[in-house]
C-alpha atoms as a PDB file:
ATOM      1  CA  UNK A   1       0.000   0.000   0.000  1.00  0.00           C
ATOM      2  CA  UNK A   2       1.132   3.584  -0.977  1.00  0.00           C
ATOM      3  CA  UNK A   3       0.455   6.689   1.480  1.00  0.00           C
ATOM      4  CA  UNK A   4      -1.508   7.963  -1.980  1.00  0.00           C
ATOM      5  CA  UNK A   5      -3.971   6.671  -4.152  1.00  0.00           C
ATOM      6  CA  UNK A   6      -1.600   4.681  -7.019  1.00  0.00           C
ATOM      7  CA  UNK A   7      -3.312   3.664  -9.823  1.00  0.00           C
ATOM      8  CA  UNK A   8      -2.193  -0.243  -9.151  1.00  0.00           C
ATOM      9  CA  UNK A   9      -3.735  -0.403  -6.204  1.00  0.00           C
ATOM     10  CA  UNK A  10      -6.805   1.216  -7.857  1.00  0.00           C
ATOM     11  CA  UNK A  11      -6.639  -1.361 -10.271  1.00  0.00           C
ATOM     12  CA  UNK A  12      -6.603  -3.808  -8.366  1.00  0.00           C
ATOM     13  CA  UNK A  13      -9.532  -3.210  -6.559  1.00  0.00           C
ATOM     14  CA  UNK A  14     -11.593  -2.185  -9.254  1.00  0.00           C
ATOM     15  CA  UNK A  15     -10.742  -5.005 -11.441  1.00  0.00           C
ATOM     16  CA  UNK A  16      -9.437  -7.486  -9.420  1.00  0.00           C
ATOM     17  CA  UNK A  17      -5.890  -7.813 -10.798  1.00  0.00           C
ATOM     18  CA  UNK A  18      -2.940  -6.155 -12.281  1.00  0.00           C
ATOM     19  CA  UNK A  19      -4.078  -4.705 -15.523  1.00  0.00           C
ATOM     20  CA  UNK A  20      -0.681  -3.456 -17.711  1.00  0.00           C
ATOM     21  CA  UNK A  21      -0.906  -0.723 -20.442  1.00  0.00           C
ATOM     22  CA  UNK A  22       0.118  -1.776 -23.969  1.00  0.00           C
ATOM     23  CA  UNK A  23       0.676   1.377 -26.185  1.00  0.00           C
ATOM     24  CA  UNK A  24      -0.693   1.993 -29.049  1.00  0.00           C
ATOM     25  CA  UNK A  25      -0.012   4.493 -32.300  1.00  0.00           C
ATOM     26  CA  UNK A  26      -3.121   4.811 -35.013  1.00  0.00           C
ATOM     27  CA  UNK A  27      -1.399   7.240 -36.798  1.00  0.00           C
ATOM     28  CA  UNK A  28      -3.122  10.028 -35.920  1.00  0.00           C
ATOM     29  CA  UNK A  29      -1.553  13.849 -36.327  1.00  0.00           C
ATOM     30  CA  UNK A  30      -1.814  17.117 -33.986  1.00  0.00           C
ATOM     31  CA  UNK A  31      -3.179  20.161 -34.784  1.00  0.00           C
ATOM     32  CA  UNK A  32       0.041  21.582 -33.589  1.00  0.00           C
ATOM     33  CA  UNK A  33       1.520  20.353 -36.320  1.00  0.00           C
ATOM     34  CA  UNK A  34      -0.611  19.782 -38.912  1.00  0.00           C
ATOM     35  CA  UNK A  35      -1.163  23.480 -39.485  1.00  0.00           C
ATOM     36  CA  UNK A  36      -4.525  24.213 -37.943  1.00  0.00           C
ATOM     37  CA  UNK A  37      -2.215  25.616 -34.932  1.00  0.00           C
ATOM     38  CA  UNK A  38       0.822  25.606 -36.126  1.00  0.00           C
ATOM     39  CA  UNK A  39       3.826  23.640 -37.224  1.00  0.00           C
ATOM     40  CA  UNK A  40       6.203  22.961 -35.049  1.00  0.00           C
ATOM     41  CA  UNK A  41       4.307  20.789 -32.290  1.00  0.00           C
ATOM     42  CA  UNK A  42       4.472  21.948 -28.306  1.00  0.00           C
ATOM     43  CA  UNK A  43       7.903  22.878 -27.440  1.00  0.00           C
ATOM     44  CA  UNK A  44       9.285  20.340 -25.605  1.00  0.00           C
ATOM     45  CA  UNK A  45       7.596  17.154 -28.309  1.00  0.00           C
ATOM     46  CA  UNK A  46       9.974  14.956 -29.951  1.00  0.00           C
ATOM     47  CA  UNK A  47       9.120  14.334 -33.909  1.00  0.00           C
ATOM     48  CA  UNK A  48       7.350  11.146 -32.049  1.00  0.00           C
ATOM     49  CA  UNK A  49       4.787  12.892 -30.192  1.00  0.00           C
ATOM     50  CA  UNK A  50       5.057  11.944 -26.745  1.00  0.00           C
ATOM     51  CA  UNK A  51       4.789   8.178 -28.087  1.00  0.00           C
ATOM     52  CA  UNK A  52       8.533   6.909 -28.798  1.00  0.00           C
ATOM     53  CA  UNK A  53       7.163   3.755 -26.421  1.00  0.00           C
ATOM     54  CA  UNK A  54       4.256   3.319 -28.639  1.00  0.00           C
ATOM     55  CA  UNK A  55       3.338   0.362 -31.554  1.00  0.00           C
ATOM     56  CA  UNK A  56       4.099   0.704 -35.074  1.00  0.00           C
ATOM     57  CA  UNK A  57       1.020   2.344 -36.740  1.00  0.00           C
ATOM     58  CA  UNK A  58       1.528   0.450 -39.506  1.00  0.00           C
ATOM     59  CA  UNK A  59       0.374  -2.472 -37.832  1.00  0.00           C
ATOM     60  CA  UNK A  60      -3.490  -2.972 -37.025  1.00  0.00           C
ATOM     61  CA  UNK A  61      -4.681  -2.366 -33.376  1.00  0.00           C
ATOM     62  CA  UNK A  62      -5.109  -6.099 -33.166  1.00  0.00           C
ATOM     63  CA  UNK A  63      -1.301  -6.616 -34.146  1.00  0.00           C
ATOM     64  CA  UNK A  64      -0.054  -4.029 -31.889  1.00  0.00           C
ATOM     65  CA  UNK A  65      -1.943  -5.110 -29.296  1.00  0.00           C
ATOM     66  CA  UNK A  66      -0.576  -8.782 -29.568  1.00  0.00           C
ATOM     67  CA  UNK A  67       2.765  -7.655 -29.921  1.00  0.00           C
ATOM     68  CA  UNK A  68       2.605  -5.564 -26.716  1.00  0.00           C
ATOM     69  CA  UNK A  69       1.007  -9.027 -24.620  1.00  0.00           C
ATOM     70  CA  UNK A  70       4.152 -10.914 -26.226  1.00  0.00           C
ATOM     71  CA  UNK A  71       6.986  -8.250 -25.261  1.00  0.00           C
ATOM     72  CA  UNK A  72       5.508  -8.651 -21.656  1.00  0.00           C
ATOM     73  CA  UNK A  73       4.716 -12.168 -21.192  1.00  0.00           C
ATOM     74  CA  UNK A  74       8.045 -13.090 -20.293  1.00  0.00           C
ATOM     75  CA  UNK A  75       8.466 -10.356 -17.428  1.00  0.00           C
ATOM     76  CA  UNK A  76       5.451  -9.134 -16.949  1.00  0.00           C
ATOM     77  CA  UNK A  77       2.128 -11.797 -17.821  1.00  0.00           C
ATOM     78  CA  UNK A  78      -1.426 -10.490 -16.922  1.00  0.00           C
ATOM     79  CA  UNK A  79      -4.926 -11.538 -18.089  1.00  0.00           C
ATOM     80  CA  UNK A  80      -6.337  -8.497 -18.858  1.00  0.00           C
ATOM     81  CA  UNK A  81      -4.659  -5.258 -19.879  1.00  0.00           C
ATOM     82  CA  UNK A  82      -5.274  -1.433 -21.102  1.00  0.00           C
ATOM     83  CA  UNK A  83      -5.234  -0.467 -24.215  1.00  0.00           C
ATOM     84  CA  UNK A  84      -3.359   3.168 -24.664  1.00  0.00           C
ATOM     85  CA  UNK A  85      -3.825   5.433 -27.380  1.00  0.00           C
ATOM     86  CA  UNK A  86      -0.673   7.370 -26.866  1.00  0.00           C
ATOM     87  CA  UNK A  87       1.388   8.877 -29.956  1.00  0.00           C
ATOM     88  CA  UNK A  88      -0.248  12.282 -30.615  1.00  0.00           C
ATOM     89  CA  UNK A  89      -3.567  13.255 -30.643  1.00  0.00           C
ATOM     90  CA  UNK A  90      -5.414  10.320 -30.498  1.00  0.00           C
ATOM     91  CA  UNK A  91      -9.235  12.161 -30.908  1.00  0.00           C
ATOM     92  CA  UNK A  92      -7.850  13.999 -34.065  1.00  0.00           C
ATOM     93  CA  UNK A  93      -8.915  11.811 -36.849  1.00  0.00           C
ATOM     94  CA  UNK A  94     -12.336  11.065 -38.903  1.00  0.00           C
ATOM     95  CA  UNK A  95     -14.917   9.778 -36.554  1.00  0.00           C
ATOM     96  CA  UNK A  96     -15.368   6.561 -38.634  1.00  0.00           C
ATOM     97  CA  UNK A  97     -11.811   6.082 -38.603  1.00  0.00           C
ATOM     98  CA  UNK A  98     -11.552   6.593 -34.612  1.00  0.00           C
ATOM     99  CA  UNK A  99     -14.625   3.739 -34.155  1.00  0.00           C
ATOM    100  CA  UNK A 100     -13.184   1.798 -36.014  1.00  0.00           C
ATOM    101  CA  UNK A 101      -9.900   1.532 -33.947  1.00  0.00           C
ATOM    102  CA  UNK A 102     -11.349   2.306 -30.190  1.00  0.00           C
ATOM    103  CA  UNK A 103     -13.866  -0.405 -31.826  1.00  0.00           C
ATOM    104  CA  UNK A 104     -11.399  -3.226 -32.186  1.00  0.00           C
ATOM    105  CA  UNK A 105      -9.290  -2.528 -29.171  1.00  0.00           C
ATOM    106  CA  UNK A 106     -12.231  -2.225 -27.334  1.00  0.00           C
ATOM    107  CA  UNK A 107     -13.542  -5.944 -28.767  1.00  0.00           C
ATOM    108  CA  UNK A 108     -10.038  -7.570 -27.807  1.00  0.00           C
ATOM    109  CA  UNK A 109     -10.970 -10.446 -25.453  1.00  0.00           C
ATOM    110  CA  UNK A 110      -7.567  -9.645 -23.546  1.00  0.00           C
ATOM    111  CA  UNK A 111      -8.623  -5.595 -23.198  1.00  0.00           C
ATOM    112  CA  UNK A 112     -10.332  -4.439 -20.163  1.00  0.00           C
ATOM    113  CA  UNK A 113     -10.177  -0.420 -20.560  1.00  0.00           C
ATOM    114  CA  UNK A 114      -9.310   2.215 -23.297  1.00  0.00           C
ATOM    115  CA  UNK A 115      -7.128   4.889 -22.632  1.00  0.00           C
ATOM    116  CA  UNK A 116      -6.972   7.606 -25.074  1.00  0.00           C
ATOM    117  CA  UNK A 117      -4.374  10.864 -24.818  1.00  0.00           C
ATOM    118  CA  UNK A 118      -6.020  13.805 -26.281  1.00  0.00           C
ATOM    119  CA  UNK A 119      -6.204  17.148 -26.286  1.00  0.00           C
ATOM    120  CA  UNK A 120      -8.728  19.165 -25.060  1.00  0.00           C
ATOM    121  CA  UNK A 121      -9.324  21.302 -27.650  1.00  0.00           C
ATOM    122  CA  UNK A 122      -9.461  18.024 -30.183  1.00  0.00           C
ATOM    123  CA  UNK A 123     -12.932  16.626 -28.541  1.00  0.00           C
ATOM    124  CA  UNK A 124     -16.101  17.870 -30.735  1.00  0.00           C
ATOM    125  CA  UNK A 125     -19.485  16.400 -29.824  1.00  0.00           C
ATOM    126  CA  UNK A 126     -19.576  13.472 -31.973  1.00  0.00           C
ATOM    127  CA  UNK A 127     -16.298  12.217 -30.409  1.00  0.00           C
ATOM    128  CA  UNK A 128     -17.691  12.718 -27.430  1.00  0.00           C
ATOM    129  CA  UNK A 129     -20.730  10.928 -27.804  1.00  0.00           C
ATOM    130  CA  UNK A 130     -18.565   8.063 -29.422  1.00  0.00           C
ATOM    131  CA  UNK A 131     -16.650   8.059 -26.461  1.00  0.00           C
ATOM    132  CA  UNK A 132     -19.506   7.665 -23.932  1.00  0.00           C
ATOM    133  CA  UNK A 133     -21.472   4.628 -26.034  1.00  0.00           C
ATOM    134  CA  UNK A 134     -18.126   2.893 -26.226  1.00  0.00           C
ATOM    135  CA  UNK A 135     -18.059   3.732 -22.124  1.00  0.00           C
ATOM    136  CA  UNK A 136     -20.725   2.094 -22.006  1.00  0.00           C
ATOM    137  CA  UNK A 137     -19.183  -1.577 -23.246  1.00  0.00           C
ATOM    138  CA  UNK A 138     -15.716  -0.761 -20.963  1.00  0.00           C
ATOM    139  CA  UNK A 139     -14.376   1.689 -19.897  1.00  0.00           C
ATOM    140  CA  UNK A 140     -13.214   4.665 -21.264  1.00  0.00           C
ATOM    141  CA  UNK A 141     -10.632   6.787 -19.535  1.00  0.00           C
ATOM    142  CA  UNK A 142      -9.938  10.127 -21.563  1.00  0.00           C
ATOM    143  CA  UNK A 143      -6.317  11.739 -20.760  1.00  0.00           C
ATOM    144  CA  UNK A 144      -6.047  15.502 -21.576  1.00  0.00           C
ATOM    145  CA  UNK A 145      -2.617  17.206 -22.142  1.00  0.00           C
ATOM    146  CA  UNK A 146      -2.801  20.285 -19.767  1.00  0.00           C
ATOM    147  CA  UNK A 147       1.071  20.858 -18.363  1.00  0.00           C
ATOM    148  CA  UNK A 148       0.271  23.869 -16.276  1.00  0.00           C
ATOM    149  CA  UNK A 149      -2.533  26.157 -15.481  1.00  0.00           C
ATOM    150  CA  UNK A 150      -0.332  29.391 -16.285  1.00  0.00           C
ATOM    151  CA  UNK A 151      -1.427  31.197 -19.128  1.00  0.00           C
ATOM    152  CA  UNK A 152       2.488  32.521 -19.548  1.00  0.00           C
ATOM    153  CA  UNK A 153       4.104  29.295 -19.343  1.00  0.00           C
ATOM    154  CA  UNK A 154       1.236  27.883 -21.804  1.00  0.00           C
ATOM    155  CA  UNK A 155       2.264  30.205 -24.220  1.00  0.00           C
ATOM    156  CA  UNK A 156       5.696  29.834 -23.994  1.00  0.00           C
ATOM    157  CA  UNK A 157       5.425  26.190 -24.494  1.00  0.00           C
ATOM    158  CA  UNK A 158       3.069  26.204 -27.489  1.00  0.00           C
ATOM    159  CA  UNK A 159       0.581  24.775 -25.631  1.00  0.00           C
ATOM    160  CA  UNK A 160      -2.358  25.978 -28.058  1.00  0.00           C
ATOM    161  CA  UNK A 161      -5.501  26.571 -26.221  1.00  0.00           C
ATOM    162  CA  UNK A 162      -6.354  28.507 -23.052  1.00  0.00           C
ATOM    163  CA  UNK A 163      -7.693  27.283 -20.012  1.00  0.00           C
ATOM    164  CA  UNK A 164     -11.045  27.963 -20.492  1.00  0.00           C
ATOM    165  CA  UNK A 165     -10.845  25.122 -23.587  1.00  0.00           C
ATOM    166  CA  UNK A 166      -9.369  22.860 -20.589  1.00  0.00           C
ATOM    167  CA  UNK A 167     -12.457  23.618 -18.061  1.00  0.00           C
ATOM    168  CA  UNK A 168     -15.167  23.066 -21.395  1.00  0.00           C
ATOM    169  CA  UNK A 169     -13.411  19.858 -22.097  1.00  0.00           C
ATOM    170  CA  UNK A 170     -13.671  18.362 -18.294  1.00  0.00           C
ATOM    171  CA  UNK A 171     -17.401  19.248 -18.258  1.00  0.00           C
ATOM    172  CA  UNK A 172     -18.239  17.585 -21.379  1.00  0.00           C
ATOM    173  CA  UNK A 173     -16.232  14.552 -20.487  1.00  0.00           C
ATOM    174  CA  UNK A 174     -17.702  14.887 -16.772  1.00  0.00           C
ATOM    175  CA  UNK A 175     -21.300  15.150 -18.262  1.00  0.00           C
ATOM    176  CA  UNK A 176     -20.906  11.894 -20.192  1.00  0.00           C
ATOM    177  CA  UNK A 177     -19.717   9.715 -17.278  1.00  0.00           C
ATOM    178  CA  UNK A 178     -16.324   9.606 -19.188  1.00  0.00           C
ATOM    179  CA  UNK A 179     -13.391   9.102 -16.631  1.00  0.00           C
ATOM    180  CA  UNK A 180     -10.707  12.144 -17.178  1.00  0.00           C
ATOM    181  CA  UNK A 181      -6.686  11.930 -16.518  1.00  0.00           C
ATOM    182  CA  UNK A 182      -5.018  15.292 -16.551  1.00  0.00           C
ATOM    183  CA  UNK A 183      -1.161  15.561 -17.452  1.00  0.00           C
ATOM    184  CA  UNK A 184       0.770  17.761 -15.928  1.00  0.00           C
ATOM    185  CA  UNK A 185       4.513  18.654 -16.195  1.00  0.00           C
ATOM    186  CA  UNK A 186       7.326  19.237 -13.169  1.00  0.00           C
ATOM    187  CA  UNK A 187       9.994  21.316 -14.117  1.00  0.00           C
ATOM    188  CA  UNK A 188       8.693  23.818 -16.698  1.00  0.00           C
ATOM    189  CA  UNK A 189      11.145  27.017 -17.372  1.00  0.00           C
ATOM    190  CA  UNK A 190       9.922  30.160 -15.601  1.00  0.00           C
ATOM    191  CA  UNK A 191       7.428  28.319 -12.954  1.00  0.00           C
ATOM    192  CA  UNK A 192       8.341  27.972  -9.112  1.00  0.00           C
ATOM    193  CA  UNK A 193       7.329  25.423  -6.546  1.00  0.00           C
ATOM    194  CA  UNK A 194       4.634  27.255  -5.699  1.00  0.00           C
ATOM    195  CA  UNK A 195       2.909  28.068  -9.513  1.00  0.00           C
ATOM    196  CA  UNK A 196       2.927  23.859  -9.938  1.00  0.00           C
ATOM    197  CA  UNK A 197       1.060  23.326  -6.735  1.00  0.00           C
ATOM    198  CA  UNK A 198      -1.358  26.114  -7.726  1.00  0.00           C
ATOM    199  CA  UNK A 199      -1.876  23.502 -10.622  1.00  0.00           C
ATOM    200  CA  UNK A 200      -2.498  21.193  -8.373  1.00  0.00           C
ATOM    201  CA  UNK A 201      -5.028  22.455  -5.911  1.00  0.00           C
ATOM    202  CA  UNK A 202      -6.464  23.950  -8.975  1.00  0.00           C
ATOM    203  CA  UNK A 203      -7.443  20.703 -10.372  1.00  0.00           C
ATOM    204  CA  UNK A 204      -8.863  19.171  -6.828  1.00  0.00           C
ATOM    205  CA  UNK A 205     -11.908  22.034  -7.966  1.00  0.00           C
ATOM    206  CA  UNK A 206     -12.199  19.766 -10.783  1.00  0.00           C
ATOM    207  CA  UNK A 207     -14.838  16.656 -11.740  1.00  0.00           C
ATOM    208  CA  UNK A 208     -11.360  14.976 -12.802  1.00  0.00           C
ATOM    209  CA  UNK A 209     -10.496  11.329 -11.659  1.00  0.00           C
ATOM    210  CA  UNK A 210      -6.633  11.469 -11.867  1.00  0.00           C
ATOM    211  CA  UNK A 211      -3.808  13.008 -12.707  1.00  0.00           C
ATOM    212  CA  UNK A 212      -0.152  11.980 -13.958  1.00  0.00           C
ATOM    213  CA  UNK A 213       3.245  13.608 -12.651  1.00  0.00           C
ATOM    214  CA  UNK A 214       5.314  14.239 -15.336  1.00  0.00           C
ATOM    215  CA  UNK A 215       9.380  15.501 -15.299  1.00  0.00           C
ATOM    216  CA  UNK A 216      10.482  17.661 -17.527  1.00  0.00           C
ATOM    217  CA  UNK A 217      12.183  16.283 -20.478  1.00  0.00           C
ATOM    218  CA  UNK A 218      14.984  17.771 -22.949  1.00  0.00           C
ATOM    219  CA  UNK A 219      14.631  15.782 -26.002  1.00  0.00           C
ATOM    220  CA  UNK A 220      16.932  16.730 -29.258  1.00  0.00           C
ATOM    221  CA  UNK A 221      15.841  17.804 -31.873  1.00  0.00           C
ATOM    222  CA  UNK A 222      12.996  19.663 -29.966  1.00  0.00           C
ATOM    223  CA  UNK A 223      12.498  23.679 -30.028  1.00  0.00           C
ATOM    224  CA  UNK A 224      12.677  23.292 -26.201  1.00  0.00           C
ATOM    225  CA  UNK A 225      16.700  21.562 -26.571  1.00  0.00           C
ATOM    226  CA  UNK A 226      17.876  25.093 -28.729  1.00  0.00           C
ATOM    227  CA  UNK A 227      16.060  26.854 -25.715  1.00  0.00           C
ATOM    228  CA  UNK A 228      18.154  24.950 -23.249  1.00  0.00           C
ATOM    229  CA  UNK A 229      21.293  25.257 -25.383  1.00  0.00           C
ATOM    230  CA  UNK A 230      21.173  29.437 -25.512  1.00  0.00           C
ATOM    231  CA  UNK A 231      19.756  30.204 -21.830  1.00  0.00           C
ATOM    232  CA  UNK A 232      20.945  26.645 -19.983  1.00  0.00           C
ATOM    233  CA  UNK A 233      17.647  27.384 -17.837  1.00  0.00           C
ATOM    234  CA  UNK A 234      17.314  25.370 -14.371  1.00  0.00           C
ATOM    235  CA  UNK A 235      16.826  21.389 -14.601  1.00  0.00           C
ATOM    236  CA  UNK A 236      15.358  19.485 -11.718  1.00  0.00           C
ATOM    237  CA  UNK A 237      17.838  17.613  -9.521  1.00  0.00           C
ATOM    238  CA  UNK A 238      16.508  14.626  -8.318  1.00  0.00           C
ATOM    239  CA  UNK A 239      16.544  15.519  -4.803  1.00  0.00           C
ATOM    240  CA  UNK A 240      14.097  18.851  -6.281  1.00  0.00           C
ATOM    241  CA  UNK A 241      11.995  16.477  -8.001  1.00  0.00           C
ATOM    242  CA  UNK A 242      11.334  14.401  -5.009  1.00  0.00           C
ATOM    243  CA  UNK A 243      10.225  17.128  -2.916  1.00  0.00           C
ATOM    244  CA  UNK A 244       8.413  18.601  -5.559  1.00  0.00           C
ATOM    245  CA  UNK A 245       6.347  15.314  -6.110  1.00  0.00           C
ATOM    246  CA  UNK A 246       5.620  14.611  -1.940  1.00  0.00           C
ATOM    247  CA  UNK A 247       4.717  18.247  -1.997  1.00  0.00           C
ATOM    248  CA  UNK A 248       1.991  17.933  -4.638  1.00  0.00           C
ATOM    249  CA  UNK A 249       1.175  14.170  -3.509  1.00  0.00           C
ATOM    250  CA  UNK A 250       0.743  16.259   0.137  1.00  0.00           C
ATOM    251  CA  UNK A 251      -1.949  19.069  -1.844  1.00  0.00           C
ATOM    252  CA  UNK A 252      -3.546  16.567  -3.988  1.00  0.00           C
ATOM    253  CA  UNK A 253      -7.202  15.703  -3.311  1.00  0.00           C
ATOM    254  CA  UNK A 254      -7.146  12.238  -1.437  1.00  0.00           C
ATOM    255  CA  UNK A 255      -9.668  10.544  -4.308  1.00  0.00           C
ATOM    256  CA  UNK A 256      -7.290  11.744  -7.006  1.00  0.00           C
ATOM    257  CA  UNK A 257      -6.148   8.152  -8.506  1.00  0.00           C
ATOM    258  CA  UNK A 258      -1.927   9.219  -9.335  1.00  0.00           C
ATOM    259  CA  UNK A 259      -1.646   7.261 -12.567  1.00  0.00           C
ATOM    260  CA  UNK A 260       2.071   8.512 -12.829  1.00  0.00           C
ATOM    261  CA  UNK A 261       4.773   9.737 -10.605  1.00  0.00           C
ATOM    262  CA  UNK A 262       7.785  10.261 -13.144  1.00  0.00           C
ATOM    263  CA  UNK A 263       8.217   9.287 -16.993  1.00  0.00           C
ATOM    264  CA  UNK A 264      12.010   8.332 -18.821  1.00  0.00           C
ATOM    265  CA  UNK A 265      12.457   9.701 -22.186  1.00  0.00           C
ATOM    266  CA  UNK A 266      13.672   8.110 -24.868  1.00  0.00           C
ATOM    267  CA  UNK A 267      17.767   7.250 -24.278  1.00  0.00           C
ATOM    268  CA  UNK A 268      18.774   8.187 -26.950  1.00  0.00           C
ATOM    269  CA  UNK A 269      17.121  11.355 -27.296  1.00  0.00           C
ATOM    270  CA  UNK A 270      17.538  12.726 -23.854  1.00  0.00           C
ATOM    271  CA  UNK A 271      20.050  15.289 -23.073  1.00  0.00           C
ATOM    272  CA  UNK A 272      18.583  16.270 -19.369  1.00  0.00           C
ATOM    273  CA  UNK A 273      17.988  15.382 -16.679  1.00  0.00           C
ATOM    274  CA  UNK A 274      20.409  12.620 -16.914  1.00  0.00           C
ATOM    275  CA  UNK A 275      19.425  10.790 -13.377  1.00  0.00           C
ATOM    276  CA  UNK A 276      15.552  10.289 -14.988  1.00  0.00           C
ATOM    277  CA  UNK A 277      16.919   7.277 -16.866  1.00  0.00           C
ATOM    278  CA  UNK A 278      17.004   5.055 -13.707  1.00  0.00           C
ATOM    279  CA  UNK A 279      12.993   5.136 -13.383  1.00  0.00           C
ATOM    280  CA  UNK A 280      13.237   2.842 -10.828  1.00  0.00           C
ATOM    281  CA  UNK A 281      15.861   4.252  -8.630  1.00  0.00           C
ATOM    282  CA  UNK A 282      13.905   7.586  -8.952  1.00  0.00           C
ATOM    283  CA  UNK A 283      10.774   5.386  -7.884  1.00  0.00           C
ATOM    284  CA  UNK A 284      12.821   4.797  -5.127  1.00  0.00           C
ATOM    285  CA  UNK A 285      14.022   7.535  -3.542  1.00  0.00           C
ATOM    286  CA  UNK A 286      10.319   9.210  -4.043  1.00  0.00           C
ATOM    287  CA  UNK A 287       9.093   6.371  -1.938  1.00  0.00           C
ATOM    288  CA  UNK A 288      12.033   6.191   0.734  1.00  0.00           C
ATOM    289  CA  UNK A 289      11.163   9.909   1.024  1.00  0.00           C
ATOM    290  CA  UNK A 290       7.595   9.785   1.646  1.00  0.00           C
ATOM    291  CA  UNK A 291       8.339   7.162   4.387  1.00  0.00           C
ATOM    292  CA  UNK A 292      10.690   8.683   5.832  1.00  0.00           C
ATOM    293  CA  UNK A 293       8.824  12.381   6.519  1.00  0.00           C
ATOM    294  CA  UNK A 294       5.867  10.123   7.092  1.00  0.00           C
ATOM    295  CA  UNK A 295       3.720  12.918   5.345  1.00  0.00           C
ATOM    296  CA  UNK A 296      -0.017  10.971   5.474  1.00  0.00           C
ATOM    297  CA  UNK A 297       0.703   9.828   8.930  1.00  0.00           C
ATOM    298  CA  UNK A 298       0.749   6.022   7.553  1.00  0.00           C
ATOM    299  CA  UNK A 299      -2.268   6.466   6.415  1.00  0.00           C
ATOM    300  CA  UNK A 300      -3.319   5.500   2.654  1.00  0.00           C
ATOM    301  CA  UNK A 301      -6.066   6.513   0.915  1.00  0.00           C
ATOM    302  CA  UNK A 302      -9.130   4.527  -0.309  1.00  0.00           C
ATOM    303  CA  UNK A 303      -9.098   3.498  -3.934  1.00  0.00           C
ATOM    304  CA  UNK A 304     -12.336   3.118  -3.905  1.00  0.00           C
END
């Protein structure tokens, strides 16, 4: 048991078992890059789109979705897993198209629950309404790319949409029964300690189920690297990044489900922070922390 309210342990006692995500890539574009916003993607995206750990969308969903059970059945075997719509925008495609795929993962014997990364700007009514009927079979667990609530910093990262977009997109999602997973990002340039828990306790106002923690990545080839090469702005030590992540485990609302605590960039496009590569040693030392300042008292939170 964690002093928070981890997703496994969610899992677990919503479904009865360890459920394991197997990404998937349908080929879908961004409107940050297709030209409807612009060009050049959100700063800090890699050509890949934040799915470098994704399938091969040449491959069916079926295919992929095979391949991902037969990379983990040597290390890690489950019954049942998640199917994760992860490389881009995953809402940003003709709605035939997107019922088709979220149809066939959806119909995998071996698939208990959709997950599909979006943004919130990229979720007009008939996706919506796709969204809740397929909700209806499993479930459907929407994830929305905020990063910060900081108009400034949004700007500066290419995010693409104010918050207001954001708020519209939780109530439609919230309105449907749909379950929503917000992203946010540790470690953006310009934003204290303070702005990313104001993040935080800005989404516990929120009909939002979960959230994940993401660190900061410097990825070549991104608009964000030449940033980092001109002005060498501050990168998270690990001992920051711990702190940082018990802080906003400390503000979070104790329902939030904390589907992520750190992500690793691709090796060999990272250039900082170096130390993120050893996920589990970070994993680690966030967890030694917590015990050690005892910050929930040894209490955990339901997952119910």
């Amino acid at each position: 048991m964690r002093p928070y309210n981890s997703l496994n342990e969610s899992l677990q006692q919503r479904f009865g078992e360890k459920l394991y995500k197997l990404t998937l890539n349908i080929g879908c574009t961004c409107p940050n890059r297709d030209g409807k916003l612009g060009t050049h993607g959100c700063i800090f995206c890699s050509a890949g789109g934040s799915g470098e750990f994704a399938g091969d969308s040449r491959h069916s969903v079926t295919e992929q979705i095979e391949a991902g059970i037969q990379s983990l059945a040597g290390k890690r075997p489950a019954n049942r897993y998640i199917a994760y719509f992860q490389a881009y925008t995953n809402t940003y495609a003709p709605i035939d198209y997107l019922q088709k795929v979220y149809t066939e993962a959806l119909e995998h014997p071996k698939i208990a629950a959709l997950s599909i990364a979006t943004r919130p700007d990229c979720l007009p009514p008939e996706v919506l309404d796709l969204l809740a009927d397929l909700n209806r079979q499993k479930p459907v667990w929407v994830e929305l790319g905020l990063q910060t609530i900081h108009e400034e910093t949004a700007a500066f990262i290419r995010r693409g949409y104010p918050l207001p977009v954001f708020h519209q997109a939780v109530e439609d999602l919230y309105a449907r029964d749909l379950e929503i997973i917000v992203h946010i990002i540790l470690g953006l340039p310009g934003e204290t300690k303070e702005m990313m828990l104001d993040t935080i306790r800005h989404l516990n106002t929120l009909n939002i189920n979960g959230i994940k923690l993401q660190l900061l990545h410097i990825l070549k080839h991104t608009d964000l690297a030449d940033c980092y090469a001109r002005t060498s702005f501050h990168v998270l030590t690990l001992e920051e990044y711990t702190d940082l992540v018990i802080s906003c485990l400390e503000v979070c609302r104790p329902d939030l489900i904390i589907h992520r605590l750190t992500g690793d960039g691709p090796k060999d496009l990272l250039i900082a922070p170096a130390w993120s590569t050893a996920k589990r040693q970070v994993l680690n030392t966030i967890h030694k922390e917590l015990k050690a300042r005892n910050s929930f008292q040894g209490k955990c939170y339901p997952t119910a």
